[in-house]
C-alpha atoms as a PDB file:
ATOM      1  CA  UNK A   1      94.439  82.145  71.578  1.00  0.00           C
ATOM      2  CA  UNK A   2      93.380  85.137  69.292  1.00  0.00           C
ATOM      3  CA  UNK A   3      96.200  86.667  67.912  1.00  0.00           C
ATOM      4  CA  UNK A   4      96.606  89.989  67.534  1.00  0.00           C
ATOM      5  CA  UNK A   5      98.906  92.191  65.594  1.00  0.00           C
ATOM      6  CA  UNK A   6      99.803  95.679  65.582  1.00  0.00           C
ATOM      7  CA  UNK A   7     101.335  96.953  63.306  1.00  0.00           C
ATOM      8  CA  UNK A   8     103.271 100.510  63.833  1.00  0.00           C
ATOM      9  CA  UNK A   9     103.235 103.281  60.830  1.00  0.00           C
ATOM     10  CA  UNK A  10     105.795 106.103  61.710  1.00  0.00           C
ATOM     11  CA  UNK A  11     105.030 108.569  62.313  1.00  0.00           C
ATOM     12  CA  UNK A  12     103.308 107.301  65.905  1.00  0.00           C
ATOM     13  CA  UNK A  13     102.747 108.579  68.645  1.00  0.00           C
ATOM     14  CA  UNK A  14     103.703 106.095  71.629  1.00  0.00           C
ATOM     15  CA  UNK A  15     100.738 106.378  73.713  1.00  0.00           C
ATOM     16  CA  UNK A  16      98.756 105.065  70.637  1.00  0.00           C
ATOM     17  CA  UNK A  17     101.108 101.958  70.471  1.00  0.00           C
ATOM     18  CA  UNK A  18     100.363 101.267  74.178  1.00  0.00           C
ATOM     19  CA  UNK A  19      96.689 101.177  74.122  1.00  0.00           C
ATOM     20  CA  UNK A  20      96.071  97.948  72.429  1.00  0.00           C
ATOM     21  CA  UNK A  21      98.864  96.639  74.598  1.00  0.00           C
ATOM     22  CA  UNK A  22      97.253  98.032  77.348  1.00  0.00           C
ATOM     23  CA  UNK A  23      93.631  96.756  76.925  1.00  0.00           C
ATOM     24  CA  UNK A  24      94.067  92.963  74.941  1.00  0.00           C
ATOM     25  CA  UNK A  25      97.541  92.233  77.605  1.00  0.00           C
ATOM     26  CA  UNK A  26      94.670  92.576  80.597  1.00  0.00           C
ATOM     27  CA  UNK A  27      92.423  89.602  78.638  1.00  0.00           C
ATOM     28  CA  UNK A  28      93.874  85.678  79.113  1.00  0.00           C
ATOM     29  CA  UNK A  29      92.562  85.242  75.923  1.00  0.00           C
ATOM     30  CA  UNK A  30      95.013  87.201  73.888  1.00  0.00           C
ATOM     31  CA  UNK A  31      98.510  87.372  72.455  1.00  0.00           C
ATOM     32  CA  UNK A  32      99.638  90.774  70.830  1.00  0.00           C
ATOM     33  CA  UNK A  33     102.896  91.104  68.444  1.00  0.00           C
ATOM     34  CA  UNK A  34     103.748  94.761  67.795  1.00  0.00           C
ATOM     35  CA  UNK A  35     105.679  95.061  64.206  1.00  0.00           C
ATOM     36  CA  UNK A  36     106.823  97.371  61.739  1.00  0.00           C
ATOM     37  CA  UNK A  37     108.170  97.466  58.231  1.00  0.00           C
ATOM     38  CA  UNK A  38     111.391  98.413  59.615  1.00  0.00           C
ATOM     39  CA  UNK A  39     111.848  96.466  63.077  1.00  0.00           C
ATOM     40  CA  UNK A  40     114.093  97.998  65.756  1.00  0.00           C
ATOM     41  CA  UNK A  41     114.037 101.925  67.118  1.00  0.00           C
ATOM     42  CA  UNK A  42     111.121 103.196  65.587  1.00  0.00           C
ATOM     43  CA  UNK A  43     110.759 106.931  66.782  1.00  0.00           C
ATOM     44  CA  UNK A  44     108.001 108.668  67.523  1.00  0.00           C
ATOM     45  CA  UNK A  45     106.243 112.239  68.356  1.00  0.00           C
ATOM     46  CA  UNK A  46     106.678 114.336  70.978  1.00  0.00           C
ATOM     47  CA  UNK A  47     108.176 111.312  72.635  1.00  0.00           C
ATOM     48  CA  UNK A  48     111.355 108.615  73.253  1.00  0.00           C
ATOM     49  CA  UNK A  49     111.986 105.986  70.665  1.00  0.00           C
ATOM     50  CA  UNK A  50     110.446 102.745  70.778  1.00  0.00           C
ATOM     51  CA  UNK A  51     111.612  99.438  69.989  1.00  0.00           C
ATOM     52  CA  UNK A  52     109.739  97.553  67.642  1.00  0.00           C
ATOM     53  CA  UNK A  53     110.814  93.757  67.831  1.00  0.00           C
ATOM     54  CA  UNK A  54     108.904  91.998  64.769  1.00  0.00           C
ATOM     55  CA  UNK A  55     108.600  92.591  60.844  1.00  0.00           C
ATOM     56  CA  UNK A  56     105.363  92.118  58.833  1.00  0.00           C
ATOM     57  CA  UNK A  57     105.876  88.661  59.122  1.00  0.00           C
ATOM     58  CA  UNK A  58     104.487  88.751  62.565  1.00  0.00           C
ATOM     59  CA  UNK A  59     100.743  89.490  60.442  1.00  0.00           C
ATOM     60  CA  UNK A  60     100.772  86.660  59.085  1.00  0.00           C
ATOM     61  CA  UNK A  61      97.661  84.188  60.491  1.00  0.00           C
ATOM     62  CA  UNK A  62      96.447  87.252  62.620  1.00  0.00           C
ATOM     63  CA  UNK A  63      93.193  86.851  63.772  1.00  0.00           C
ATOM     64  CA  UNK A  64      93.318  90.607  64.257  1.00  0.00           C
ATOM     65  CA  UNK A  65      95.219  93.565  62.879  1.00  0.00           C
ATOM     66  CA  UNK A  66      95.233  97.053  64.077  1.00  0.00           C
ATOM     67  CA  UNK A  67      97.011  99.911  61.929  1.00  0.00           C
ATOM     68  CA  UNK A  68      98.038 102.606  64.666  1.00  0.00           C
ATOM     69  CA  UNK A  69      99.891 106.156  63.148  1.00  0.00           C
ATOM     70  CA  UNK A  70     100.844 107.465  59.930  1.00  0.00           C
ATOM     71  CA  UNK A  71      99.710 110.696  60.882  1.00  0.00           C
ATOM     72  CA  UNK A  72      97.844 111.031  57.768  1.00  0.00           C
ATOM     73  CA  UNK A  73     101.284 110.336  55.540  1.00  0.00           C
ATOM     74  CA  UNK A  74     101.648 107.785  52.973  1.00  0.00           C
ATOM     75  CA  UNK A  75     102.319 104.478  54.457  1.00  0.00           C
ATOM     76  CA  UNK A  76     105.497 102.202  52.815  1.00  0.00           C
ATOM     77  CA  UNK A  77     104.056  99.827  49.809  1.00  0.00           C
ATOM     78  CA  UNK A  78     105.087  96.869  51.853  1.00  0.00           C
ATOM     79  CA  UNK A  79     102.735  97.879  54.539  1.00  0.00           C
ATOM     80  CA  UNK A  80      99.393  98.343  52.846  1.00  0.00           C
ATOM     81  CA  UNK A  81     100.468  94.731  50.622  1.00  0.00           C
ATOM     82  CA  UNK A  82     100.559  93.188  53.921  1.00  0.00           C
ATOM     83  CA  UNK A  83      97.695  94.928  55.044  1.00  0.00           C
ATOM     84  CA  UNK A  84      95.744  93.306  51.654  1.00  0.00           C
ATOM     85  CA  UNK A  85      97.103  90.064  52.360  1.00  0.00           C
ATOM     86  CA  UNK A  86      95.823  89.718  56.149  1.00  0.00           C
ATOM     87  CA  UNK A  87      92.354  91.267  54.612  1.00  0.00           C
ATOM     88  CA  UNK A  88      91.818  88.840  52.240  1.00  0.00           C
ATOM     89  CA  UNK A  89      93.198  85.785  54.495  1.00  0.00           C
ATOM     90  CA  UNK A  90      89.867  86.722  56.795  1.00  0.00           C
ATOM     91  CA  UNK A  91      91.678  89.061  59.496  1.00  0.00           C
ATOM     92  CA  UNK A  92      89.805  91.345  61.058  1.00  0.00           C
ATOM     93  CA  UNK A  93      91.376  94.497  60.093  1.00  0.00           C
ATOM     94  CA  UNK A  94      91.093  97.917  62.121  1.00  0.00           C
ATOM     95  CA  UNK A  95      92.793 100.858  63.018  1.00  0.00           C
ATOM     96  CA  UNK A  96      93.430 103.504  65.709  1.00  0.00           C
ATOM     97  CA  UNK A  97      93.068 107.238  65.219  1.00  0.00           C
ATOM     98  CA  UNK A  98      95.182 108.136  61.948  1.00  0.00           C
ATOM     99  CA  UNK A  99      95.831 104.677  61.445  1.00  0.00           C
ATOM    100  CA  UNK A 100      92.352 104.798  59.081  1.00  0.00           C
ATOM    101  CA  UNK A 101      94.905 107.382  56.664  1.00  0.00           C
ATOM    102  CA  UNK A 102      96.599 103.760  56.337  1.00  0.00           C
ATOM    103  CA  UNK A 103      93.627 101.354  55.684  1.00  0.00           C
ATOM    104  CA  UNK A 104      92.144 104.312  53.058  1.00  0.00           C
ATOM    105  CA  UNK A 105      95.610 103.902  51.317  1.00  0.00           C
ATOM    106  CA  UNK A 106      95.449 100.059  51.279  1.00  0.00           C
ATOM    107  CA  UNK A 107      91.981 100.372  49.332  1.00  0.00           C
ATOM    108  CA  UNK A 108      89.817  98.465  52.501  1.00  0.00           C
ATOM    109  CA  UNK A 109      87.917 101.374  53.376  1.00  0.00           C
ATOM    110  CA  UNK A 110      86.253 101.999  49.320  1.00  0.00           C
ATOM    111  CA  UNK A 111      82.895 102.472  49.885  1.00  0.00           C
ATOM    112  CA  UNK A 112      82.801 102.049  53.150  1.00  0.00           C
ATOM    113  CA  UNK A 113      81.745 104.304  56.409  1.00  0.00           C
ATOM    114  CA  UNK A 114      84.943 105.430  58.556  1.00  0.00           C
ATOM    115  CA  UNK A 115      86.402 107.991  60.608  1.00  0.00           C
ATOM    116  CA  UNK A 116      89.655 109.364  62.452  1.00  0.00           C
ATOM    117  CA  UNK A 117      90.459 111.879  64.417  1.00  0.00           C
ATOM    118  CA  UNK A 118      88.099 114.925  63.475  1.00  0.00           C
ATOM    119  CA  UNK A 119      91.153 117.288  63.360  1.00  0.00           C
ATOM    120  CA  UNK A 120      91.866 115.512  59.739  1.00  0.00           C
ATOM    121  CA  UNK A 121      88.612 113.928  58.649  1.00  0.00           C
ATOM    122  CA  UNK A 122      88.604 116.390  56.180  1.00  0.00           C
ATOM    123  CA  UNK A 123      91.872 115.556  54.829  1.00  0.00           C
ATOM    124  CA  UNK A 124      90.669 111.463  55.140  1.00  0.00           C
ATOM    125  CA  UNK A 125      87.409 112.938  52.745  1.00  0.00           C
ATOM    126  CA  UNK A 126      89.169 114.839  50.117  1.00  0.00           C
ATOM    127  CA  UNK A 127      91.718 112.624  49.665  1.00  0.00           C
ATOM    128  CA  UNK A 128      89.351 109.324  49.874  1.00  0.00           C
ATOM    129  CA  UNK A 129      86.551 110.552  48.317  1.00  0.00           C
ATOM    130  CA  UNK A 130      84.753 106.978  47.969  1.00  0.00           C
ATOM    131  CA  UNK A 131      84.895 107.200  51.667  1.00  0.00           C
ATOM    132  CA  UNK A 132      81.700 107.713  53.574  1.00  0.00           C
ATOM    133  CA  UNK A 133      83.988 109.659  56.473  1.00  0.00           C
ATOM    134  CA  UNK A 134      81.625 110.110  59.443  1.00  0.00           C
ATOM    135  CA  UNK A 135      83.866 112.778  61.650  1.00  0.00           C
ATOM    136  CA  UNK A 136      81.805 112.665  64.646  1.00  0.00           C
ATOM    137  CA  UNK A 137      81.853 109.208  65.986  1.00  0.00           C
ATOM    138  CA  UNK A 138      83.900 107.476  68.308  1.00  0.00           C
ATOM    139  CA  UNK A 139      84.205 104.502  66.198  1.00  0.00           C
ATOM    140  CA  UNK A 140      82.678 102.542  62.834  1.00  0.00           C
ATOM    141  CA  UNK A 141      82.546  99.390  61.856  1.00  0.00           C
ATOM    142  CA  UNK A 142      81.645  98.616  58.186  1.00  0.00           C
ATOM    143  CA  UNK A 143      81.972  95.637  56.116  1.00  0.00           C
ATOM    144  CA  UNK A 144      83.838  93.979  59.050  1.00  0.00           C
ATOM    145  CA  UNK A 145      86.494  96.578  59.259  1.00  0.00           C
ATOM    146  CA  UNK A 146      86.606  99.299  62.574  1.00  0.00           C
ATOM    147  CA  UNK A 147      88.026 102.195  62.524  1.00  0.00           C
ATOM    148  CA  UNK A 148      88.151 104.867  65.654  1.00  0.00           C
ATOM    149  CA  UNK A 149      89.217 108.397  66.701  1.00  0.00           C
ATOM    150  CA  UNK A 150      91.637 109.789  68.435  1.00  0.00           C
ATOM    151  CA  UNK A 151      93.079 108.415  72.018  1.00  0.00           C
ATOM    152  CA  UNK A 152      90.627 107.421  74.109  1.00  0.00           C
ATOM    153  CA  UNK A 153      87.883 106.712  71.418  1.00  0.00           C
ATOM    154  CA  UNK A 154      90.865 104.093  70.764  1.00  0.00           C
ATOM    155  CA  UNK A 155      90.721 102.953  73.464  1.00  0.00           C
ATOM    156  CA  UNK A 156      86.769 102.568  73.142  1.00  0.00           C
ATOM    157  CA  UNK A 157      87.140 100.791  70.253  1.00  0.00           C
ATOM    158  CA  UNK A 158      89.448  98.032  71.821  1.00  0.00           C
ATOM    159  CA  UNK A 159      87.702  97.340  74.472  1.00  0.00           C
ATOM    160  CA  UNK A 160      84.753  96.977  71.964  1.00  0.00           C
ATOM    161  CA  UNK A 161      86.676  94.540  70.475  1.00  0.00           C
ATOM    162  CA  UNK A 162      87.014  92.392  73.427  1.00  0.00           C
ATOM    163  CA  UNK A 163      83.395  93.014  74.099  1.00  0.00           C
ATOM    164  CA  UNK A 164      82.559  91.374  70.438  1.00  0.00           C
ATOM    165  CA  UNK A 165      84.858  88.248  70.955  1.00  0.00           C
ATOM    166  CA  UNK A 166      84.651  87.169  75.203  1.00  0.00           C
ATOM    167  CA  UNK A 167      81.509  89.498  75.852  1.00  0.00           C
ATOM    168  CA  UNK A 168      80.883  92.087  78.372  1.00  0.00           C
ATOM    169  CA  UNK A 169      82.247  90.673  81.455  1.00  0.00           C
ATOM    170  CA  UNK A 170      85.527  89.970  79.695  1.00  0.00           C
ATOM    171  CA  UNK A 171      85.775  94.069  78.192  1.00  0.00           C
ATOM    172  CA  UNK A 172      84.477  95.166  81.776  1.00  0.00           C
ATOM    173  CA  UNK A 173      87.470  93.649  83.634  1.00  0.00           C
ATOM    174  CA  UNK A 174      90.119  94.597  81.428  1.00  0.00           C
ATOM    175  CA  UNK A 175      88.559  98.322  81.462  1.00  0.00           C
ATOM    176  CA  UNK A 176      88.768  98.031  85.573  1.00  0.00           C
ATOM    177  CA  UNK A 177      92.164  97.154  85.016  1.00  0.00           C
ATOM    178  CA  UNK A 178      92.818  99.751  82.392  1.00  0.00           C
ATOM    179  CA  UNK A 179      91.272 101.923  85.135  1.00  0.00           C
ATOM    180  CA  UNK A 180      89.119 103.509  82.202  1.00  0.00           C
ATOM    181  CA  UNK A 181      85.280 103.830  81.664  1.00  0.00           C
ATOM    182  CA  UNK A 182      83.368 100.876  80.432  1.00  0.00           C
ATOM    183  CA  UNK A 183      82.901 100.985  76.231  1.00  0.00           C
ATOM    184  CA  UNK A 184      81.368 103.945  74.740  1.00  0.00           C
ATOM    185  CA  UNK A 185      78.721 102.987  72.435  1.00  0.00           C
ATOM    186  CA  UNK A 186      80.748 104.018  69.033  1.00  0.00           C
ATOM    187  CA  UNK A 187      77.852 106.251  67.827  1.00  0.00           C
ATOM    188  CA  UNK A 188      78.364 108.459  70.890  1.00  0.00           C
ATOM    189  CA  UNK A 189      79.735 112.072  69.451  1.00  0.00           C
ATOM    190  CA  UNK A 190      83.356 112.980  69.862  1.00  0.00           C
ATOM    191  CA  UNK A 191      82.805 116.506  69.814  1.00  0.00           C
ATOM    192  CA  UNK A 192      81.757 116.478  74.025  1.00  0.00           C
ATOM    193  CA  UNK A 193      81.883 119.854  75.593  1.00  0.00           C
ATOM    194  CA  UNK A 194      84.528 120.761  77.244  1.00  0.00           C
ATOM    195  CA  UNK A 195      83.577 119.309  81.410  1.00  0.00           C
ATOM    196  CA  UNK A 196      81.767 122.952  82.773  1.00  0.00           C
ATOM    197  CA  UNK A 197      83.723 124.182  86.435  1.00  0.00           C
ATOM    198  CA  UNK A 198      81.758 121.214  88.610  1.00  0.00           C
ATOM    199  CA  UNK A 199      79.847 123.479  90.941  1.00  0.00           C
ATOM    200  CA  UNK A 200      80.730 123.486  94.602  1.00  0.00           C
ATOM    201  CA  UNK A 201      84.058 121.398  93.800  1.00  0.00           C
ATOM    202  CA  UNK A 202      82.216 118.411  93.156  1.00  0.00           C
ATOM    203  CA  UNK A 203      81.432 116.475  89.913  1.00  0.00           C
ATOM    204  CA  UNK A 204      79.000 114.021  89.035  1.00  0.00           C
ATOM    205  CA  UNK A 205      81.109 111.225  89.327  1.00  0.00           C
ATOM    206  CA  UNK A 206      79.787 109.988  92.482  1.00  0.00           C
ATOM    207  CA  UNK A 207      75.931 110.302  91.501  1.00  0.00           C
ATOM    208  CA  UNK A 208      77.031 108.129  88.884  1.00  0.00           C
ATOM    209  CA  UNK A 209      78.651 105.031  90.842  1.00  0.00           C
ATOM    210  CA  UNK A 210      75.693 105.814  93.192  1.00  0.00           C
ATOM    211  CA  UNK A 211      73.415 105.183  90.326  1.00  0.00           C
ATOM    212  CA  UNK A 212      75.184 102.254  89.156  1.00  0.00           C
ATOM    213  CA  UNK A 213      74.482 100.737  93.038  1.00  0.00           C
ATOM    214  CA  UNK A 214      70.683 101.099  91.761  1.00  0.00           C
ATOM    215  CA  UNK A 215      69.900 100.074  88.413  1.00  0.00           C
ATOM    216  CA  UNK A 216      67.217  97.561  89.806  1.00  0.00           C
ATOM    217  CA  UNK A 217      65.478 100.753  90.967  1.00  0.00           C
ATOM    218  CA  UNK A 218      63.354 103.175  88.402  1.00  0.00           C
ATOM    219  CA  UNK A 219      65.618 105.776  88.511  1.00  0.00           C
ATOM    220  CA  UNK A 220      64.315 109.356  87.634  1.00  0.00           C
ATOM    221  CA  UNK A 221      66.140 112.602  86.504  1.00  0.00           C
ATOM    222  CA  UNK A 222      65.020 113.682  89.811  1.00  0.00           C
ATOM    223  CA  UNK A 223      66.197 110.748  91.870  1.00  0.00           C
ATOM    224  CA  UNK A 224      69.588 111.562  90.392  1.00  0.00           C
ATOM    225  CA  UNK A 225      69.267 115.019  90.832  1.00  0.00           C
ATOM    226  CA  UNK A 226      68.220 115.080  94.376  1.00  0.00           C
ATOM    227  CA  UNK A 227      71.417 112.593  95.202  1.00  0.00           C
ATOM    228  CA  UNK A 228      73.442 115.377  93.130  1.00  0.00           C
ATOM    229  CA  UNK A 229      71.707 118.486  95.187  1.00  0.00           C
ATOM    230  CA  UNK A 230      71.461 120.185  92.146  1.00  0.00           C
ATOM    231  CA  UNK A 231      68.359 120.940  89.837  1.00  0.00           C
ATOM    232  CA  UNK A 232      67.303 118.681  87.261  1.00  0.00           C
ATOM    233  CA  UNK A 233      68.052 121.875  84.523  1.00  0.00           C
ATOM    234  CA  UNK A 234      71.266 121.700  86.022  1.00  0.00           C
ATOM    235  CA  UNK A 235      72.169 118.106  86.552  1.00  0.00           C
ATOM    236  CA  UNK A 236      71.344 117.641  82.532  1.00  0.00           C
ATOM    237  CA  UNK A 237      73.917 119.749  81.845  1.00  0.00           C
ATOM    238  CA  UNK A 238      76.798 119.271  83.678  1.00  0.00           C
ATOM    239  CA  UNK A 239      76.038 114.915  83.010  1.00  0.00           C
ATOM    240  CA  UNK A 240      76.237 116.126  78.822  1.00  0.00           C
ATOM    241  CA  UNK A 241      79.562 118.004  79.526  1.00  0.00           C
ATOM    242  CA  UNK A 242      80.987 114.738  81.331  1.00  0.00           C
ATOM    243  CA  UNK A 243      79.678 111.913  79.851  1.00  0.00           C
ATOM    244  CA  UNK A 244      78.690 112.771  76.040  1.00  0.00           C
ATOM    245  CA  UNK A 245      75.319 111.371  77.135  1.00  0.00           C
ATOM    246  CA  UNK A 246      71.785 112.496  78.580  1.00  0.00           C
ATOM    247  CA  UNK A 247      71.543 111.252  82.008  1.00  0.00           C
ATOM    248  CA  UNK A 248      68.759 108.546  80.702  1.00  0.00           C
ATOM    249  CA  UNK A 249      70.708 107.417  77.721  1.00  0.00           C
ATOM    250  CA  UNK A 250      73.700 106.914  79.909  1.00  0.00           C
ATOM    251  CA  UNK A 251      71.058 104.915  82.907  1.00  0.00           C
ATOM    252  CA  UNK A 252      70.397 103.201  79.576  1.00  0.00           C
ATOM    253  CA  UNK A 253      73.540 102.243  78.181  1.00  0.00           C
ATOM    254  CA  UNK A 254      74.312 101.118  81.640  1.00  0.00           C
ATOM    255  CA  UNK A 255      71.251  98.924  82.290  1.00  0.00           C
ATOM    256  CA  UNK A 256      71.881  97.395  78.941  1.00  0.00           C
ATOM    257  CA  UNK A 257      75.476  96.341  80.136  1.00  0.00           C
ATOM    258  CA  UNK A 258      74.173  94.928  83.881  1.00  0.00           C
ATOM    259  CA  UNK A 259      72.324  92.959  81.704  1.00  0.00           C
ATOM    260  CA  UNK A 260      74.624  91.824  79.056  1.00  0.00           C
ATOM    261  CA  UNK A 261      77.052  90.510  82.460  1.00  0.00           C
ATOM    262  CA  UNK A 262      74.066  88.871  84.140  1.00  0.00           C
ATOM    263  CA  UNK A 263      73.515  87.069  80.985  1.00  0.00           C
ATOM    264  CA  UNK A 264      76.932  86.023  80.536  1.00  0.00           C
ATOM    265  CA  UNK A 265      77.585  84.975  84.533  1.00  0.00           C
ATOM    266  CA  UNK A 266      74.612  83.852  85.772  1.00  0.00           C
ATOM    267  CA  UNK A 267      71.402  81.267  85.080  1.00  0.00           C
ATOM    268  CA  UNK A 268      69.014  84.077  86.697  1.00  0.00           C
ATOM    269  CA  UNK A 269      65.587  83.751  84.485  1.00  0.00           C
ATOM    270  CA  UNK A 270      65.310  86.693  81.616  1.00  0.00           C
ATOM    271  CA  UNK A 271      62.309  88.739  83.874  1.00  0.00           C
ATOM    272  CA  UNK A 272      65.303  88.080  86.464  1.00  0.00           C
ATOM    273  CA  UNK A 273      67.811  89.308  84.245  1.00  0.00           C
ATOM    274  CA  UNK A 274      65.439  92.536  83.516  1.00  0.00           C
ATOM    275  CA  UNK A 275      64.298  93.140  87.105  1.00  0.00           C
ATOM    276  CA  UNK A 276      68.023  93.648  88.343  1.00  0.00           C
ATOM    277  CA  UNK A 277      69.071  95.390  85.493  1.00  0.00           C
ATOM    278  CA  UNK A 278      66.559  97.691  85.462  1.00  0.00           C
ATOM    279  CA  UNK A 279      64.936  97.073  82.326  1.00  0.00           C
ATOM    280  CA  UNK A 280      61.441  95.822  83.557  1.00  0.00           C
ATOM    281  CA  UNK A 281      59.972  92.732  81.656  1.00  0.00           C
ATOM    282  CA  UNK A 282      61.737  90.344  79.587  1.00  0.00           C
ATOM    283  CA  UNK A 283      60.084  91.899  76.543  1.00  0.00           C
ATOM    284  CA  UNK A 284      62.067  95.355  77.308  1.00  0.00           C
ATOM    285  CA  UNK A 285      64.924  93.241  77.560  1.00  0.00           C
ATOM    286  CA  UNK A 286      64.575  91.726  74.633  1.00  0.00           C
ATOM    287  CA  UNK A 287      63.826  94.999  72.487  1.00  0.00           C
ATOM    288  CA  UNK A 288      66.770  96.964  74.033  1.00  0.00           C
ATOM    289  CA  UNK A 289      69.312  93.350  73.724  1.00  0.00           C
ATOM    290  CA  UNK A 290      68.463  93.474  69.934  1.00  0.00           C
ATOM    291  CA  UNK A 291      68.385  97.213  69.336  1.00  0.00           C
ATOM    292  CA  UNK A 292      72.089  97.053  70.801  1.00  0.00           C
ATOM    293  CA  UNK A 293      73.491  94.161  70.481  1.00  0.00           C
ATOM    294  CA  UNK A 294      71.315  92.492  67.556  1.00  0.00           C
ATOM    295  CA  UNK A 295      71.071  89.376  69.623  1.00  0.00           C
ATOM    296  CA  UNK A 296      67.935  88.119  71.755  1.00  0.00           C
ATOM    297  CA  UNK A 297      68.866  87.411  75.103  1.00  0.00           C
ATOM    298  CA  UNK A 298      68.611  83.580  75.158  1.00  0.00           C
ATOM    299  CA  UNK A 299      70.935  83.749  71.903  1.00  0.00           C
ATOM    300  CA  UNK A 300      73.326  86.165  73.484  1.00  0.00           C
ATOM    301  CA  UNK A 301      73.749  83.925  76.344  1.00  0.00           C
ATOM    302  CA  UNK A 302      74.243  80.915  74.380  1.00  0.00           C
ATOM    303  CA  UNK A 303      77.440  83.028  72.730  1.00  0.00           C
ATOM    304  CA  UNK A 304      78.836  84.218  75.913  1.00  0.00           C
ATOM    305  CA  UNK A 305      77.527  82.335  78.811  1.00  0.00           C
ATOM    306  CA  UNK A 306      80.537  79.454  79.888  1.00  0.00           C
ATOM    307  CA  UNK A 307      78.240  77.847  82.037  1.00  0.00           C
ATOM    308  CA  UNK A 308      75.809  75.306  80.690  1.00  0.00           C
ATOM    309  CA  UNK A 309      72.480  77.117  79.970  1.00  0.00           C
ATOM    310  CA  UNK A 310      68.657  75.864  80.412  1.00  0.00           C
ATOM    311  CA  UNK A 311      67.648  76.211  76.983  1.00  0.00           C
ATOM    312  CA  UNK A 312      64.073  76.429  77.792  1.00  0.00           C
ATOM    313  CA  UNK A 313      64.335  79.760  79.336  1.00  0.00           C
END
C-alpha cells in the first residue's frame, strides 16, 4: 500500500483537508493518515472544527506527504523538521494551495520552480526569493517535489498523483467518483475567464461528451461547431472561457488520455491504440506519448499495463 500523509497547518481551510481524502480514499491502492503538530480539534476558516486524530509521527515511512494550509503564516518548527526528515528519508513531498508557504519555510523549494494560489504568489516571491514562483500554473513539479494552486488545481494535482503511480485508468476512476474533470495538464493557466452567459441556456458541456463519443473520428473545429449550432468564432470562445483550453488542445489532451487507458487495459496493437484514440499512426502516438508523458508507448505499457504484454509490439 502507498502511504500517504497529510499533514494539516492551521490555519486550513476544511475543504482543502478533504480533497486528498477525497481523491486517494476512491484508489484501493492507498492509505491516508491526516496529522497535525497538535492532534485533536484543529479549527479552521470560515468553517466547523475538525478533528485531527494523529501527530507527526504518523509521517514517518510516508511514501507521500502533502502540506495543506498555513495560509501563508509561519508554520511550527516541529513541522517543517518533520517535513526535512520525510524529504530526506525519500518521501515524495507536495503541497496544496498555501501549503507551498510551508515547504518554502522548510527550505525544499530553494531553487526550485513552484507556485500557490496566485492571490499570494507575490508574497511566496518576495519572501522566497530563491524561488522560481510561476503564478500561473495549476501545478509544478521540480526536483521531485509538486506543488499546486488553489482548490480545484488541488485537486488536479492529486489526481495527477494517482495518474504518476497506478496510471490513467486508475486517476480516471477515482475522478468519476470524485465526480470532477479528468487531470488538467499542470501547465494549463489558472487565470481562465470567467465562463461567458452560455448562449441560448446551453453550454458546451454536451459537445464535449459528444466529442469524447468520437475521438476515433478527425474531428474539426467545424464538426464541433456544427454539433454546438454555433459558429466556429464563437464556439472558440465560449470552449476558452470553460475549459482553459482551445477546442484542439483540449481534443488533444483528450486523445492523449484514450490512449494512455487503451494502453494500460488492453493488448490492441499501437496503430490500434492510435486509430481509436484518434491520433493516426503509431508514429503520432509515439511523438505525442513522449511529448506528454516522456514515455514511448510500448514502455508506458510495460509500467502500467497488469496484463501480460507481447513485447514484440
Amino acid at each position: 500500500m502507498h502511504r500517504v500523509a497529510v499533514v494539516i497547518v492551521p490555519p486550513v481551510r476544511s475543504f482543502d483537508v478533504s480533497i486528498p481524502l477525497m481523491v486517494f480514499n476512491n484508489v484501493e491502492h492507498y492509505v491516508v493518515h491526516v496529522c497535525t503538530a497538535r492532534p485533536g480539534p484543529t479549527p479552521t476558516v470560515g468553517g466547523p472544527d475538525i478533528v485531527v486524530p494523529d501527530g507527526l509521527d504518523a509521517m514517518e515511512g510516508a511514501d507521500t506527504v502533502l502540506a495543506v494550509g498555513s495560509g501563508g503564516q509561519q508554520a511550527p518548527t516541529e513541522v517543517l523538521d518533520a517535513l526535512r526528515k520525510a524529504a530526506a528519508a525519500g518521501a515524495r513531498i507536495a503541497s496544496l494551495c498555501t501549503g507551498a508557504f510551508v515547504l518554502a519555510q522548510a527550505g525544499l523549494l530553494d531553487g526550485l520552480r513552484a507556485t500557490t494560489h496566485w492571490g499570494l504568489a507575490d508574497d511566496l516571491a518576495t519572501g522566497f526569493p530563491s524561488i522560481d514562483v510561476q503564478p500561473d500554473l495549476l501545478f509544478v513539479e521540480d526536483g521531485g517535489i509538486f506543488t499546486s494552486a488553489g482548490a480545484a488545481a488541488a485537486i488536479d494535482l492529486c489526481l495527477h498523483l494517482v495518474r504518476i503511480d497506478y496510471g490513467a485508468s486508475a486517476a480516471n476512476a477515482a475522478a468519476r467518483l470524485a465526480v470532477v474533470p479528468p487531470v488538467r495538464p499542470g501547465g494549463q493557466s489558472q487565470f481562465i475567464e470567467t465562463p461567458l452567459p452560455p448562449e441560448r441556456g446551453t453550454s458546451l458541456a454536451p459537445t464535449r461528451v459528444w466529442a469524447l463519443e468520437h475521438l476515433d473520428r478527425p474531428l474539426t473545429l467545424t464538426d464541433l461547431a456544427d454539433h454546438a449550432k454555433t459558429s466556429v468564432r464563437t464556439l472558440t470562445r465560449r470552449f476558452h472561457a470553460e475549459t482553459g483550453l482551445s477546442p484542439l488542445q483540449w481534443l488533444l489532451h483528450r486523445r492523449i488520455d484514450r490512449a494512455r487507458e487503451l494502453l494500460e487495459t488492453t493488448e490492441l496493437p499501437m496503430d490500434q491504440v492510435a486509430g481509436k484514440s484518434g491520433l493516426g499512426s503509431a508514429d503520432s502516438l509515439r511523438k505525442h506519448m513522449v511529448g506528454r508523458v516522456g514515455l514511448t508507448p510500448t514502455a508506458y505499457r510495460a509500467s502500467f499495463n497488469r496484463a501480460p504484454t507481447d513485447a514484440s509490439r
